[in-house]
Protein backbone atom coordinates (compact mmCIF):
# COMPACT_ATOMS: atom_id res chain seq x y z
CA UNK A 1 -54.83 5.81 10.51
CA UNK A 2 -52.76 7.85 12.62
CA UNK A 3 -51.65 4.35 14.92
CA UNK A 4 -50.62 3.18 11.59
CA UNK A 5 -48.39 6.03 10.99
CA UNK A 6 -46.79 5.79 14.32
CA UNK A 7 -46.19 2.08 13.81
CA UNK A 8 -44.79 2.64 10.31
CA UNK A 9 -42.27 5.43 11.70
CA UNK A 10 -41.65 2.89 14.36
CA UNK A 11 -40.49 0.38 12.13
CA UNK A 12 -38.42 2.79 10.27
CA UNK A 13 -36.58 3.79 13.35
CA UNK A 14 -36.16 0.71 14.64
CA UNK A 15 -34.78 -0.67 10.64
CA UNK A 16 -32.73 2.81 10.77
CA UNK A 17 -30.93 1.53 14.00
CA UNK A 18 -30.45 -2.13 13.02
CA UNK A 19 -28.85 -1.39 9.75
CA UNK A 20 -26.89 1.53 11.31
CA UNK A 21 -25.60 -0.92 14.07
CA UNK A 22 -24.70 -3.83 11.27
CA UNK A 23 -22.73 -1.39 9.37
CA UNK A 24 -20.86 0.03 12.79
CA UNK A 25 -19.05 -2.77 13.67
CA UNK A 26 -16.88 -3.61 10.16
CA UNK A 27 -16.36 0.25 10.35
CA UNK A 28 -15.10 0.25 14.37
CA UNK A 29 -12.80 -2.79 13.72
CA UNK A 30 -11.14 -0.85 10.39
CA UNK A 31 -10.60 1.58 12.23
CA UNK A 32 -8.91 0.11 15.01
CA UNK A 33 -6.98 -1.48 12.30
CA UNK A 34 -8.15 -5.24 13.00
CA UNK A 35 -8.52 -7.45 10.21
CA UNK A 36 -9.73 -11.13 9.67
CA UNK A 37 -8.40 -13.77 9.81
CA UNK A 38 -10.47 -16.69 7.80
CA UNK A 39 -7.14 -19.45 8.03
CA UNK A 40 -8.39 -21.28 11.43
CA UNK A 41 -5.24 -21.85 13.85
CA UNK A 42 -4.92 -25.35 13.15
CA UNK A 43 -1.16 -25.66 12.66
CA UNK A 44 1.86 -24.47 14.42
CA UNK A 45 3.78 -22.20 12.80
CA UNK A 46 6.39 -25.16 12.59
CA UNK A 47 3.70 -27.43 11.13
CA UNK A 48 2.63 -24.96 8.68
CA UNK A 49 6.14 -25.00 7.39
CA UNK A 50 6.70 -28.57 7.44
CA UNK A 51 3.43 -29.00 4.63
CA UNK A 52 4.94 -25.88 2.92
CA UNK A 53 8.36 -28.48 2.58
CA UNK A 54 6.03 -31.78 1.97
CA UNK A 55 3.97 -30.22 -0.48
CA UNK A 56 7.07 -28.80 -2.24
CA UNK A 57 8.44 -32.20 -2.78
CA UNK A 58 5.03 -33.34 -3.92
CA UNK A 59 4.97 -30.17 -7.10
CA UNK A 60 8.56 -29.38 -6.99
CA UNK A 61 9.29 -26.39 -8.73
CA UNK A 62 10.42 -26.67 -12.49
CA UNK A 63 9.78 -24.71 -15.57
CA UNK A 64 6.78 -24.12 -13.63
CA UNK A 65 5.72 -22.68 -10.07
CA UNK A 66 6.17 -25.32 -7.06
CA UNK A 67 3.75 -26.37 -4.77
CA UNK A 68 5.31 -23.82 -2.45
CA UNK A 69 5.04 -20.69 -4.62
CA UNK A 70 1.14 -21.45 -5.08
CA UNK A 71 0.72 -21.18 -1.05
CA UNK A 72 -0.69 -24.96 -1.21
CA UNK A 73 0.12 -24.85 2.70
CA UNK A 74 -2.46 -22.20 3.09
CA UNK A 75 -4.76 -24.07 1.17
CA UNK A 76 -4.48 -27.28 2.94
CA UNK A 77 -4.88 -25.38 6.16
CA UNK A 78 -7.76 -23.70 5.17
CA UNK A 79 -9.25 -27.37 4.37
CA UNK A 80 -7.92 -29.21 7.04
CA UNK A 81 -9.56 -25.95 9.62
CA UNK A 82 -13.05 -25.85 7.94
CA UNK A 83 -13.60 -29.02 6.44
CA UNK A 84 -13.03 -31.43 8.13
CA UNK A 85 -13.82 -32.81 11.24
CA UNK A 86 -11.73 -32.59 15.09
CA UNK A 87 -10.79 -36.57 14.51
CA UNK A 88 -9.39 -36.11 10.91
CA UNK A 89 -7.78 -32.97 11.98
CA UNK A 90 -5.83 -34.78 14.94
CA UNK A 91 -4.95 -37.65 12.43
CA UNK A 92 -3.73 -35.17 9.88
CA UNK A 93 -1.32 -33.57 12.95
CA UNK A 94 -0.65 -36.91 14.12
CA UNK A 95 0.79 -37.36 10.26
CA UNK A 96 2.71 -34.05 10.45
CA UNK A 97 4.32 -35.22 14.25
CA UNK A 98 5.29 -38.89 12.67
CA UNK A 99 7.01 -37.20 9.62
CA UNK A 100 8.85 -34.98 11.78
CA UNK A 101 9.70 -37.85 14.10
CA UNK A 102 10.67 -39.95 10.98
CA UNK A 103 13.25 -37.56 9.86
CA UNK A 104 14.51 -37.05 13.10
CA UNK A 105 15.10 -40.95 13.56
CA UNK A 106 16.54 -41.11 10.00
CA UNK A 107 18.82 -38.07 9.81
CA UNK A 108 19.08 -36.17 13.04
CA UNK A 109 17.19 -33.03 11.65
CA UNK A 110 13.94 -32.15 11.17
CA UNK A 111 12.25 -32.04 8.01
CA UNK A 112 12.68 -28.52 6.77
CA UNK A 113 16.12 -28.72 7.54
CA UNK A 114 16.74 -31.62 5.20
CA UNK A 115 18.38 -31.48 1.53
CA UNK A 116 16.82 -32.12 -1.37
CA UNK A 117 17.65 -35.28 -1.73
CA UNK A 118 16.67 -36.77 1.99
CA UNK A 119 13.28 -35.25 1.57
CA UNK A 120 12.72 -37.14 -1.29
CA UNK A 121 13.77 -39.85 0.38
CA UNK A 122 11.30 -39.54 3.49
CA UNK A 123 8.45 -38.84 1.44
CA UNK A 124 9.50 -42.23 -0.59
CA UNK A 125 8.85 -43.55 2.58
CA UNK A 126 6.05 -42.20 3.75
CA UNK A 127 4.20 -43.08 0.49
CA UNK A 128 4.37 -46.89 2.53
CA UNK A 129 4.21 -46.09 6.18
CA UNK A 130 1.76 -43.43 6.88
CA UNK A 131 -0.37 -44.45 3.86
CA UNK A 132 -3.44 -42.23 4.75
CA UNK A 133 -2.35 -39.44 6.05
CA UNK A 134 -0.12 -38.88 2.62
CA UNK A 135 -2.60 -39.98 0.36
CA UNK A 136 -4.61 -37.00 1.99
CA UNK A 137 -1.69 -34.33 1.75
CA UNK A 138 -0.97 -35.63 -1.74
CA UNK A 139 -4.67 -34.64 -2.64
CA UNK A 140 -4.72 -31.73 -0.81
CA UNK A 141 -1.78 -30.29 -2.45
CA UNK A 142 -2.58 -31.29 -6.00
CA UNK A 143 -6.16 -29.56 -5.40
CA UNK A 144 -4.64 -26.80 -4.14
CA UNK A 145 -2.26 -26.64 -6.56
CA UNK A 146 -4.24 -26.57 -9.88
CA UNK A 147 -7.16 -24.34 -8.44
CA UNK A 148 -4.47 -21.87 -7.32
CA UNK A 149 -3.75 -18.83 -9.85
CA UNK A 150 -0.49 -20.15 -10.59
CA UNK A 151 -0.95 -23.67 -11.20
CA UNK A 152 -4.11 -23.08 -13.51
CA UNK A 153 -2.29 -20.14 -15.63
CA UNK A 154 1.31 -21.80 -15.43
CA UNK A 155 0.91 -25.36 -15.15
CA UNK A 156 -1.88 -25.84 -17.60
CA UNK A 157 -3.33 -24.28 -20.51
CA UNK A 158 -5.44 -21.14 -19.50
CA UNK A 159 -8.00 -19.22 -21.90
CA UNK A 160 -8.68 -16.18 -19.99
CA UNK A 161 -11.65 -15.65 -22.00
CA UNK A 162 -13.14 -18.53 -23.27
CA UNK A 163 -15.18 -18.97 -26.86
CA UNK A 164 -17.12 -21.56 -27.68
CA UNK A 165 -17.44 -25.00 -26.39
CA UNK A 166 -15.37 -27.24 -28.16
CA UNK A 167 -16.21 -30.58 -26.47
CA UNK A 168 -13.25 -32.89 -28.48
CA UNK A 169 -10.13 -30.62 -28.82
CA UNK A 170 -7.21 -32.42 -30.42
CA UNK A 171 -4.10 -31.80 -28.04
CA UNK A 172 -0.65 -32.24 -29.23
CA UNK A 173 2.13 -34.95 -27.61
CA UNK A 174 3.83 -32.39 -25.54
CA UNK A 175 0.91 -30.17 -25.02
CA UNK A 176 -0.61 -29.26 -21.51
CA UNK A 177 -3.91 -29.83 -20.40
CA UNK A 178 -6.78 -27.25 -20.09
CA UNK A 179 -7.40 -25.13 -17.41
CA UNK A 180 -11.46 -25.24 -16.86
């Protein structure tokens, strides 16, 4: 009985002193003022900003939010870092380097420094020549897009609180879709 006891307060100790140890280091790095940082470094600052322009020509903004207000480019990022594998990420920045090459060739300037108009015109392009890699950033951004806040309350239709399931709704001509 009494070797029991010892064992028991043993394991209490030793439980004490994990959990107390688990909980230490969240609490040493706040107060050292570090924080986390989930977005993997997979772009360049420069590349970063060049799908922030792409993606912005993709979801322009209208009467509605842009591609670029919804922080697509941190979404693809995100993707592109965790998701997917070393080769598709080094295709996906082999993408980014040809567009920025592209626009050099074409107009002298890099993409982000571009008007309106010659983006368009690049990404017209690129919709032939770098087939994959767009198709991809095209997806990416119009996921991101319409599972960020702003697309799914500004783009579409958004019942904050849902009632019941309706499963054949009737929608008007100029109507927008539902956000699920």
């Amino acid at each position: 009985m009494f070797n029991q006891l010892i064992l028991r307060r043993e394991a209490l100790q030793r439980l004490a002193l994990l959990v107390g140890g688990t909980l230490s280091f969240p609490v040493q790095a706040a107060l050292r003022g570090e924080t986390s940082n989930d977005t993997p470094l997979v772009f360049s600052a420069g590349h970063q900003n060049l799908i922030a322009d792409l993606a912005d020509v993709i979801l322009p903004t209208t009467d509605t939010p842009g591609a670029k207000a919804a922080g697509v480019d941190q979404f693809i990022g995100y993707v592109i870092g965790h998701c997917t594998a070393p080769a598709q990420q080094e295709i996906f920045q082999k993408g980014l380097q040809q567009t920025d090459a592209f626009s050099q060739n074409a107009f002298g300037k890099s993409f982000p420094e571009l008007d309106n108009a010659q983006r368009i015109e690049i990404v017209n392009q690129l919709t032939q020549r770098e087939k994959p890699f767009f198709l991809n950033l095209r997806e990416l951004t119009i996921v991101g897009y319409f599972t960020s806040e702003l697309g799914a309350t500004k783009a579409l239709d958004y019942l904050p609180v849902p009632g019941r399931f309706q499963g054949d709704i009737p929608l008007k001509a100029d109507q927008k879709a539902w956000a699920i």
